[in-house]
PDB file of N, CA and C in Angstrom:
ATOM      1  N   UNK A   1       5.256 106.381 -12.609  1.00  0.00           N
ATOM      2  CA  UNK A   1       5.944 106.934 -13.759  1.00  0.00           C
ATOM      3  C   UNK A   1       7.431 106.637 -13.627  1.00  0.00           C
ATOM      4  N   UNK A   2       7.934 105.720 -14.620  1.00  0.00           N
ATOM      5  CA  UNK A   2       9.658 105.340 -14.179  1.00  0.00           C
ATOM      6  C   UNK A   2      10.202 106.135 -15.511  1.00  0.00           C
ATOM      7  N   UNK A   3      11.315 106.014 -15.226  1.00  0.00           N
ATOM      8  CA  UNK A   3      11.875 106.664 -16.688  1.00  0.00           C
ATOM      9  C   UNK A   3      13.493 106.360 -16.753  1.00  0.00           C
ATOM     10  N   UNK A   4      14.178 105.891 -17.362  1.00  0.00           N
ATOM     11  CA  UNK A   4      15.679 105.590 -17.271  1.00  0.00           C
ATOM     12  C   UNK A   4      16.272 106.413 -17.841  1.00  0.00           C
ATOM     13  N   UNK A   5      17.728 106.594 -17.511  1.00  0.00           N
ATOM     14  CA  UNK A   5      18.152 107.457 -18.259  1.00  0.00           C
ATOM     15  C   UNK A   5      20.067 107.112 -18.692  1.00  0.00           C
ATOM     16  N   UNK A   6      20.511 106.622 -19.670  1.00  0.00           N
ATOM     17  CA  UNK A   6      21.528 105.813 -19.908  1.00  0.00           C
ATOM     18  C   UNK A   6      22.607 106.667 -20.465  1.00  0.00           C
ATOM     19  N   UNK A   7      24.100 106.924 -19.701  1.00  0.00           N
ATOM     20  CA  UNK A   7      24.573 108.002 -20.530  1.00  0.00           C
ATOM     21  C   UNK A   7      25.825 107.515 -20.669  1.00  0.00           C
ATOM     22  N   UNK A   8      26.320 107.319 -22.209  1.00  0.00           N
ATOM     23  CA  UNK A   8      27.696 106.420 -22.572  1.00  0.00           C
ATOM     24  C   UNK A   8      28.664 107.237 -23.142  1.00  0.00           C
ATOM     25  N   UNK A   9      29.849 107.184 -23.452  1.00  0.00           N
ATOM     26  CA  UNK A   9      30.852 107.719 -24.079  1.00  0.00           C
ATOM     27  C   UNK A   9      32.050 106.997 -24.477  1.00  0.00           C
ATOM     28  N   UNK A  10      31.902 107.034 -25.429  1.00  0.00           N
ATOM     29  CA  UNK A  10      32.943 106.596 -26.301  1.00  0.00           C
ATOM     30  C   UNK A  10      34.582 107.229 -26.272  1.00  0.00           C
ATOM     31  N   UNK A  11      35.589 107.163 -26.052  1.00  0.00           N
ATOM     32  CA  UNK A  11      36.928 107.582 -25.722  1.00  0.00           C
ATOM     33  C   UNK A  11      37.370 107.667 -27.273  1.00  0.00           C
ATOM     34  N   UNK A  12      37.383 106.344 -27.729  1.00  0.00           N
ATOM     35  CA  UNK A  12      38.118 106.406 -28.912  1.00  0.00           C
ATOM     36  C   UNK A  12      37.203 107.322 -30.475  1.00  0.00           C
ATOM     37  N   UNK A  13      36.149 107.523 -30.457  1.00  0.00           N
ATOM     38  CA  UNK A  13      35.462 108.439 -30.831  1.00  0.00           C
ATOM     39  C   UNK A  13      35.119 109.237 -30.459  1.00  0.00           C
ATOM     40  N   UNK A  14      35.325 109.666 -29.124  1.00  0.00           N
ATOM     41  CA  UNK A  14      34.951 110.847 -28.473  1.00  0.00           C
ATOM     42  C   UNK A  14      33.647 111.566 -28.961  1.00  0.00           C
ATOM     43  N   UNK A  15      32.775 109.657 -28.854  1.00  0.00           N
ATOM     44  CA  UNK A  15      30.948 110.605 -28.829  1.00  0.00           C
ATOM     45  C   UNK A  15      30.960 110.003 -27.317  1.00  0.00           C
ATOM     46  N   UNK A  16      29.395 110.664 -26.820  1.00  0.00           N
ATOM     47  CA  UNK A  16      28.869 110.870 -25.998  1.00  0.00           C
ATOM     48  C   UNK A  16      27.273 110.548 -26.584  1.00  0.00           C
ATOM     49  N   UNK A  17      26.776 109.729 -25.814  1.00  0.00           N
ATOM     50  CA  UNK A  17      24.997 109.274 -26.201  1.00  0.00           C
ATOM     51  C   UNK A  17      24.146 108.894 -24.794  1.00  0.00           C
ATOM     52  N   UNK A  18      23.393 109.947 -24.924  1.00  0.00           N
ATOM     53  CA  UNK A  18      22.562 110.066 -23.977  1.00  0.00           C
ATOM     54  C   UNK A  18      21.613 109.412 -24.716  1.00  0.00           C
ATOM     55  N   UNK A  19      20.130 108.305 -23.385  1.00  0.00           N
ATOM     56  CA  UNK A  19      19.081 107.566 -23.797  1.00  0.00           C
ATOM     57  C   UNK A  19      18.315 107.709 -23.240  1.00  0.00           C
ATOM     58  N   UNK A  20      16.967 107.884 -23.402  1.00  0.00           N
ATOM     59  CA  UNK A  20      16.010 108.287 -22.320  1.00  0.00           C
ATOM     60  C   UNK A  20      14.822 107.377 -22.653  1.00  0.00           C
ATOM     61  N   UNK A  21      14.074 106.894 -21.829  1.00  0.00           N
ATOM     62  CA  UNK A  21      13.156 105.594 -21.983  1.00  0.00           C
ATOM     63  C   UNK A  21      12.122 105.202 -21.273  1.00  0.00           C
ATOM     64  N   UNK A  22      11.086 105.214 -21.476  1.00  0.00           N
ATOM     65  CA  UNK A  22      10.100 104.950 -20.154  1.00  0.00           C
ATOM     66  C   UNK A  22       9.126 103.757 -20.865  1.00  0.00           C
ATOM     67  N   UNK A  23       9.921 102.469 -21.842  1.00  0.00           N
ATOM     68  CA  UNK A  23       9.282 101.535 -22.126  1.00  0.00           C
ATOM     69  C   UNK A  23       8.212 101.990 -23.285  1.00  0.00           C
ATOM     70  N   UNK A  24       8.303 103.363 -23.413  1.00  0.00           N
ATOM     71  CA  UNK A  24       7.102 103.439 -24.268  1.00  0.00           C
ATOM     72  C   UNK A  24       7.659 104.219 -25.599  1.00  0.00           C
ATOM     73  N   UNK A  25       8.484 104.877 -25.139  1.00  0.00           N
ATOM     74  CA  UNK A  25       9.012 105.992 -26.004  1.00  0.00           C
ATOM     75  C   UNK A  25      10.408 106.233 -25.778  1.00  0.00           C
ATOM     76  N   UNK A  26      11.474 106.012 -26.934  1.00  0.00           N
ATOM     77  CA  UNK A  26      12.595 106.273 -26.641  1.00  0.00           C
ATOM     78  C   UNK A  26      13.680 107.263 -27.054  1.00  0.00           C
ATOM     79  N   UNK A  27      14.376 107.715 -26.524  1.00  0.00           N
ATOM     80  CA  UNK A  27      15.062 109.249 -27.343  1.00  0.00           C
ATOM     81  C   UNK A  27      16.506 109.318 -27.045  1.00  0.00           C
ATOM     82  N   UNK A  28      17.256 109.389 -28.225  1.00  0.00           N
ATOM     83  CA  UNK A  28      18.155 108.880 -28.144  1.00  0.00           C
ATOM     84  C   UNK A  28      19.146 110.175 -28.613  1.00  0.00           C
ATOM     85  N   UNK A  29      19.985 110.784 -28.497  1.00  0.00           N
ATOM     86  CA  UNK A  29      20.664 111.909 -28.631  1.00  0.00           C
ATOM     87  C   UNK A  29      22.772 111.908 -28.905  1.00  0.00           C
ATOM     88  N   UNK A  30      23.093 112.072 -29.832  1.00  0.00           N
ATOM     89  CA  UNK A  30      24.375 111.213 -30.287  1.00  0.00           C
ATOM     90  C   UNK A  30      25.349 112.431 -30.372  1.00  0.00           C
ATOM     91  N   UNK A  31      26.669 112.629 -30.018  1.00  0.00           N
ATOM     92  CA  UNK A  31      27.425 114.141 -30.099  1.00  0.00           C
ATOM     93  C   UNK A  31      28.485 113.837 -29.748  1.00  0.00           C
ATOM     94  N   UNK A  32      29.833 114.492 -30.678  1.00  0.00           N
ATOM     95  CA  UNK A  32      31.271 114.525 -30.415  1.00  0.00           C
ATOM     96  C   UNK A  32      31.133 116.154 -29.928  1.00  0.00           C
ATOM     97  N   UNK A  33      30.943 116.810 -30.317  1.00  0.00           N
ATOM     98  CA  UNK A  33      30.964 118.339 -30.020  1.00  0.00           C
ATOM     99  C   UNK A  33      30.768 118.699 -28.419  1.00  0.00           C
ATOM    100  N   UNK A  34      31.990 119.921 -27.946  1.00  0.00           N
ATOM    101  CA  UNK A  34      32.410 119.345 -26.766  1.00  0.00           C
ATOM    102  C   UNK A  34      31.239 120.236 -26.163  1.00  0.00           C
ATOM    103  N   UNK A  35      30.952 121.124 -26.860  1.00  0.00           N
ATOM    104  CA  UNK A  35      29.723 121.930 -26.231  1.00  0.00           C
ATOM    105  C   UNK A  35      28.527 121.506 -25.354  1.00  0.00           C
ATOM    106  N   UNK A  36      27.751 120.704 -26.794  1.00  0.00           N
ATOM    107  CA  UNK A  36      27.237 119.433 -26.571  1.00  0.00           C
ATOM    108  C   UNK A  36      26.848 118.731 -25.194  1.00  0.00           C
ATOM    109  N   UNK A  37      28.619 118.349 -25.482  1.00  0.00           N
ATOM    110  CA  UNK A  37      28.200 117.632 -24.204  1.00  0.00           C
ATOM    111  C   UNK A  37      28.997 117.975 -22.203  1.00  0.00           C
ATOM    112  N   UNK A  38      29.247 119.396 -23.036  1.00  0.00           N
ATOM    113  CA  UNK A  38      28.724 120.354 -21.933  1.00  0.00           C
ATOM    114  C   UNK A  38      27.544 120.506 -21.172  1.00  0.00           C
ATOM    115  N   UNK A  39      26.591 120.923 -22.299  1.00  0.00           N
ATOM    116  CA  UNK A  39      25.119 120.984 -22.162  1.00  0.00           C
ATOM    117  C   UNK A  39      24.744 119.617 -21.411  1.00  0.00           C
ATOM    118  N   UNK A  40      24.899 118.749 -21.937  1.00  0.00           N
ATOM    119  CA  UNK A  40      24.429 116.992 -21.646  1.00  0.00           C
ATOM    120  C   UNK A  40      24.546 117.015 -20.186  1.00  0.00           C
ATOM    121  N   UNK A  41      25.411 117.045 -19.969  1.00  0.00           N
ATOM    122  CA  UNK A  41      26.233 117.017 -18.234  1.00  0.00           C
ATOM    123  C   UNK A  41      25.788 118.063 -17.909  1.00  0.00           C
ATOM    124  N   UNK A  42      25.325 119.223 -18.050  1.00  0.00           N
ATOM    125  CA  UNK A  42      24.366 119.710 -16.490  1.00  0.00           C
ATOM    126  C   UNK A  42      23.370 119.512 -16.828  1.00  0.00           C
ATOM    127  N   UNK A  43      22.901 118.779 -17.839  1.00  0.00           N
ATOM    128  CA  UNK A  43      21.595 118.267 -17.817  1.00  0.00           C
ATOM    129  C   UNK A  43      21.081 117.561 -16.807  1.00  0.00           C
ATOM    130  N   UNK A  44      21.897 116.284 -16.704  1.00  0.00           N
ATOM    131  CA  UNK A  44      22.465 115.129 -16.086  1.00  0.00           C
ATOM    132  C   UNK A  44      22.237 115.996 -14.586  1.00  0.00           C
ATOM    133  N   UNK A  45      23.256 116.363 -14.064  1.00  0.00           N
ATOM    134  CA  UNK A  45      23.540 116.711 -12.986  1.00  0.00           C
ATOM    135  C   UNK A  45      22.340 117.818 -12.008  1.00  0.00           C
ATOM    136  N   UNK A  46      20.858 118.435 -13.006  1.00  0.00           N
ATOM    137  CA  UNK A  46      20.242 119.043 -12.788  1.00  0.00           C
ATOM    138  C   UNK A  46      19.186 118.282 -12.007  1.00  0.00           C
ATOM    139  N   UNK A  47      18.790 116.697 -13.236  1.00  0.00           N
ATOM    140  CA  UNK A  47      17.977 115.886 -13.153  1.00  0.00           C
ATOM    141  C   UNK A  47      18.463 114.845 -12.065  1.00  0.00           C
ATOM    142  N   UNK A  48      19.278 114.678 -11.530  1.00  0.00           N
ATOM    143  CA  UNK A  48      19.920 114.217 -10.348  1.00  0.00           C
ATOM    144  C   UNK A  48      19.521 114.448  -9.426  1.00  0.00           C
ATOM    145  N   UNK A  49      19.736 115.754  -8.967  1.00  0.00           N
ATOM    146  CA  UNK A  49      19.613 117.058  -7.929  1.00  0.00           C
ATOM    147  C   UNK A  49      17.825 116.876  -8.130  1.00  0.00           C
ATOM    148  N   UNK A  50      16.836 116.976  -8.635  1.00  0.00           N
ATOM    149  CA  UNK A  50      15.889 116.816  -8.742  1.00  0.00           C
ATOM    150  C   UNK A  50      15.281 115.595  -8.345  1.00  0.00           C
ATOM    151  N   UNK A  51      15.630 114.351  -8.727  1.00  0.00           N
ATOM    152  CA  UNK A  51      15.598 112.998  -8.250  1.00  0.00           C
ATOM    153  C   UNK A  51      15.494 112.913  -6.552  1.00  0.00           C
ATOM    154  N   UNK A  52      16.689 113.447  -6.406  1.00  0.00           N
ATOM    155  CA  UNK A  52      17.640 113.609  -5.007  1.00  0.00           C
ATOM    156  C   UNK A  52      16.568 114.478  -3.669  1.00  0.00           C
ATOM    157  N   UNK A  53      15.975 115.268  -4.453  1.00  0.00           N
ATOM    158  CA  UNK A  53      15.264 116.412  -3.647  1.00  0.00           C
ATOM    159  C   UNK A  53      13.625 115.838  -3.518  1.00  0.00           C
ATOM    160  N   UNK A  54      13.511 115.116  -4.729  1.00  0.00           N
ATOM    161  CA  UNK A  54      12.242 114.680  -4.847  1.00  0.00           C
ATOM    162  C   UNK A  54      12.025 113.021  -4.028  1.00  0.00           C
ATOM    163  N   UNK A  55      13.133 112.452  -3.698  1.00  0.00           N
ATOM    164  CA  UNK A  55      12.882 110.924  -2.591  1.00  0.00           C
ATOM    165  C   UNK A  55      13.771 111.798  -0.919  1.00  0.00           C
ATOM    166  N   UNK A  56      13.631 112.894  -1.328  1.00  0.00           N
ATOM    167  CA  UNK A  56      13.627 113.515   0.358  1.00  0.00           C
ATOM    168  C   UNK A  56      12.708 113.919   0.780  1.00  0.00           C
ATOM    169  N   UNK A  57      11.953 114.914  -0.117  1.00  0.00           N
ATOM    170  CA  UNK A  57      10.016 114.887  -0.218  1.00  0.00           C
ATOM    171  C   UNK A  57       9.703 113.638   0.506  1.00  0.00           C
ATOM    172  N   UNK A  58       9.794 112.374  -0.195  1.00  0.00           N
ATOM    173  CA  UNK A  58       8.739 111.423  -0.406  1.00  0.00           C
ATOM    174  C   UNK A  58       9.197 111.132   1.247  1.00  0.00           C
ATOM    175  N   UNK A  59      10.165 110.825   1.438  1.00  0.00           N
ATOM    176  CA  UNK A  59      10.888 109.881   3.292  1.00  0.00           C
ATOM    177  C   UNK A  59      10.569 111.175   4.308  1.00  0.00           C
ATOM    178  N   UNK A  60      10.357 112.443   3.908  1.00  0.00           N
ATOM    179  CA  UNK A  60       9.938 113.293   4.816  1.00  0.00           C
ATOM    180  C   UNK A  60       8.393 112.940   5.070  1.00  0.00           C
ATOM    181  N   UNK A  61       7.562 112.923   4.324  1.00  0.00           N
ATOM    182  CA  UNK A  61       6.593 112.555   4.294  1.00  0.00           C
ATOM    183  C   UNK A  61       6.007 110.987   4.911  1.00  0.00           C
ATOM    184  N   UNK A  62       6.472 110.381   4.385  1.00  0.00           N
ATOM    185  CA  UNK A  62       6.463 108.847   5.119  1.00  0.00           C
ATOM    186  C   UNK A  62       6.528 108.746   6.382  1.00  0.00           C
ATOM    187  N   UNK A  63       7.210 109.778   7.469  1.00  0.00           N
ATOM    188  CA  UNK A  63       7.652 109.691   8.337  1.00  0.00           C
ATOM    189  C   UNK A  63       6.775 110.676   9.499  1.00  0.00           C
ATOM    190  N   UNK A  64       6.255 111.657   8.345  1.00  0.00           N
ATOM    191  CA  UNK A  64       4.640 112.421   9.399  1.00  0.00           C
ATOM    192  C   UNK A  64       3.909 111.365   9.845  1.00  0.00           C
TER     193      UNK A  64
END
């Protein structure tokens, strides 16, 4: 199961566009509102931390 996740921002428009994609299905999410992309960013930073915790699982395991 892969899944990408692409997150851009624009300065001179001050959007922010998050992309999410796994080749099959794509979702695409567009926002100047600073709230927004408040929300966006600990999104980001949740699904990281999750990533992060989940290939320490996997190398702990590899290594029994």
């Amino acid at each position: 199961f892969q899944v990408r996740v692409v997150l851009k921002y624009r300065h001179c428009d001050g959007n922010l566009c998050i992309k999410v994609t796994d080749d099959v299905a794509c979702l695409l999410y567009r926002t100047d509102q600073a709230q927004d992309v408040k929300k966006i960013e600990k999104f980001q930073s949740q699904l990281m931390r999750l990533m992060v915790a989940k290939e320490s699982r996997s190398a702990a395991m590899e290594t029994d």
